[in-house]
C-alpha atoms as a PDB file:
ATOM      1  CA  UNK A   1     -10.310 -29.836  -0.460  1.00  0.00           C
ATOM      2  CA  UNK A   2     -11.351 -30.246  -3.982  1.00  0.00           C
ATOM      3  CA  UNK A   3      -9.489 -29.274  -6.755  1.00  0.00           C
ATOM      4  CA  UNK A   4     -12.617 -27.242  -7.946  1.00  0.00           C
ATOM      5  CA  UNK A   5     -12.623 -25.706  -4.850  1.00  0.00           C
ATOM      6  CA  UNK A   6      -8.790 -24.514  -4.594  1.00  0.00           C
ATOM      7  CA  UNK A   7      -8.903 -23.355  -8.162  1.00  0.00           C
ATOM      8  CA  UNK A   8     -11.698 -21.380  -6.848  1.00  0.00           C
ATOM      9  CA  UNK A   9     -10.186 -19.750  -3.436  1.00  0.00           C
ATOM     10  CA  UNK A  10      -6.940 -19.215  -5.869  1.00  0.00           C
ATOM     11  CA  UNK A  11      -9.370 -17.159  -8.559  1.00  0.00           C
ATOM     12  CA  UNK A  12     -10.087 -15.267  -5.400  1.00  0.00           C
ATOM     13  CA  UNK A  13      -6.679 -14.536  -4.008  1.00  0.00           C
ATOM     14  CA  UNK A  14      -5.646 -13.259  -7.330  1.00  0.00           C
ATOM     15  CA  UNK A  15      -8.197 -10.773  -7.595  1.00  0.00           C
ATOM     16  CA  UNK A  16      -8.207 -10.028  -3.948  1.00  0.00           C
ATOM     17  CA  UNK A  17      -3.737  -9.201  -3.602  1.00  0.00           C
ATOM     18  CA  UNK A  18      -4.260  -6.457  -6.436  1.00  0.00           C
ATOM     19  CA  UNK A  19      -7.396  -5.186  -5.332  1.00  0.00           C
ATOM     20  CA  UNK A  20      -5.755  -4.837  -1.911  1.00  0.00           C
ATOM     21  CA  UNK A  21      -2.633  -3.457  -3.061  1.00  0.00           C
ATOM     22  CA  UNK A  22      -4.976  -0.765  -5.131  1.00  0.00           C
ATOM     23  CA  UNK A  23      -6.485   0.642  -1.752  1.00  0.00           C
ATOM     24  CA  UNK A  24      -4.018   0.640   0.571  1.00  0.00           C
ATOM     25  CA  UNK A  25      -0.969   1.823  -1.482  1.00  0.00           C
ATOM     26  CA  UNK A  26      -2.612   5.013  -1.202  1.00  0.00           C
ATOM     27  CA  UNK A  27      -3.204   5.404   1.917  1.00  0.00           C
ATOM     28  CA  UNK A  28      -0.122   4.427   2.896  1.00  0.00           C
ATOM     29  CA  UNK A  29       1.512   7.542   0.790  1.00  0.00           C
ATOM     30  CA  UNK A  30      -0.799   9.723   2.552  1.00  0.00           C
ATOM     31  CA  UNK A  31       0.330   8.562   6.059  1.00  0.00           C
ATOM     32  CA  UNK A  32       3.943   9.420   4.877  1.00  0.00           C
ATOM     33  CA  UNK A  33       3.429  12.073   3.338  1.00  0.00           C
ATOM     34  CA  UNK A  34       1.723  13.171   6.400  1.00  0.00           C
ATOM     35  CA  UNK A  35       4.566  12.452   8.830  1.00  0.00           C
ATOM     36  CA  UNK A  36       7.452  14.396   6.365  1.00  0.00           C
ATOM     37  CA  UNK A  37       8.565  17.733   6.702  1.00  0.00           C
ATOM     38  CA  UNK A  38       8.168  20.102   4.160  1.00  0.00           C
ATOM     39  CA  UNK A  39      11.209  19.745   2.606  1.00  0.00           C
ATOM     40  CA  UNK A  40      11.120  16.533   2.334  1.00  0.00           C
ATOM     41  CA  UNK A  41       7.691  16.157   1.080  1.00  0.00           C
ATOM     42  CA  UNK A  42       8.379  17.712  -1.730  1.00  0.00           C
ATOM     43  CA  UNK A  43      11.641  16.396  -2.458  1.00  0.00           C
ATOM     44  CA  UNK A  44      10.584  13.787  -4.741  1.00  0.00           C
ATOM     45  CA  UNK A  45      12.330  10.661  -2.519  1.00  0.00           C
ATOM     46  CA  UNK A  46      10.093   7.838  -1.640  1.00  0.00           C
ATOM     47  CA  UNK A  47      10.802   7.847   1.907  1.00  0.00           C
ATOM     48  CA  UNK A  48      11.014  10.580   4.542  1.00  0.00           C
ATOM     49  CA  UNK A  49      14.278  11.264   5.523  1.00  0.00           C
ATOM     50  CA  UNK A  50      13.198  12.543   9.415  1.00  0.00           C
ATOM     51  CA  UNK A  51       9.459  11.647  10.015  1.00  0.00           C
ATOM     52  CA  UNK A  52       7.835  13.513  12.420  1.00  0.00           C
ATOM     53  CA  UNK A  53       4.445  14.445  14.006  1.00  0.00           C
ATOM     54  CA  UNK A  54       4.295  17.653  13.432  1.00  0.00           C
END
């Protein structure tokens, strides 16, 4: 590999980690946030004491 070329597939990793990390952050909240109780979705801790299904 050239060096041109692995500067350029490193340009792309670095905007492609956050960009990643932007969308599925997100959507990973909203899958716990689906599987807490009600108490504990509103509790304010990051992660769900008892997930459930329900």
């Amino acid at each position: 590999m050239t060096n041109r070329k692995l500067l350029s597939e490193a340009k792309l990793w670095l905007v492609a980690i956050p960009v990643l990390l932007w969308t599925l952050i997100p959507i990973y909240h909203i899958f716990l946030f689906s599987i807490s109780t009600k108490d504990s979705a509103f509790s304010g801790t990051l992660w769900p004491d008892k997930p459930t299904l329900h």
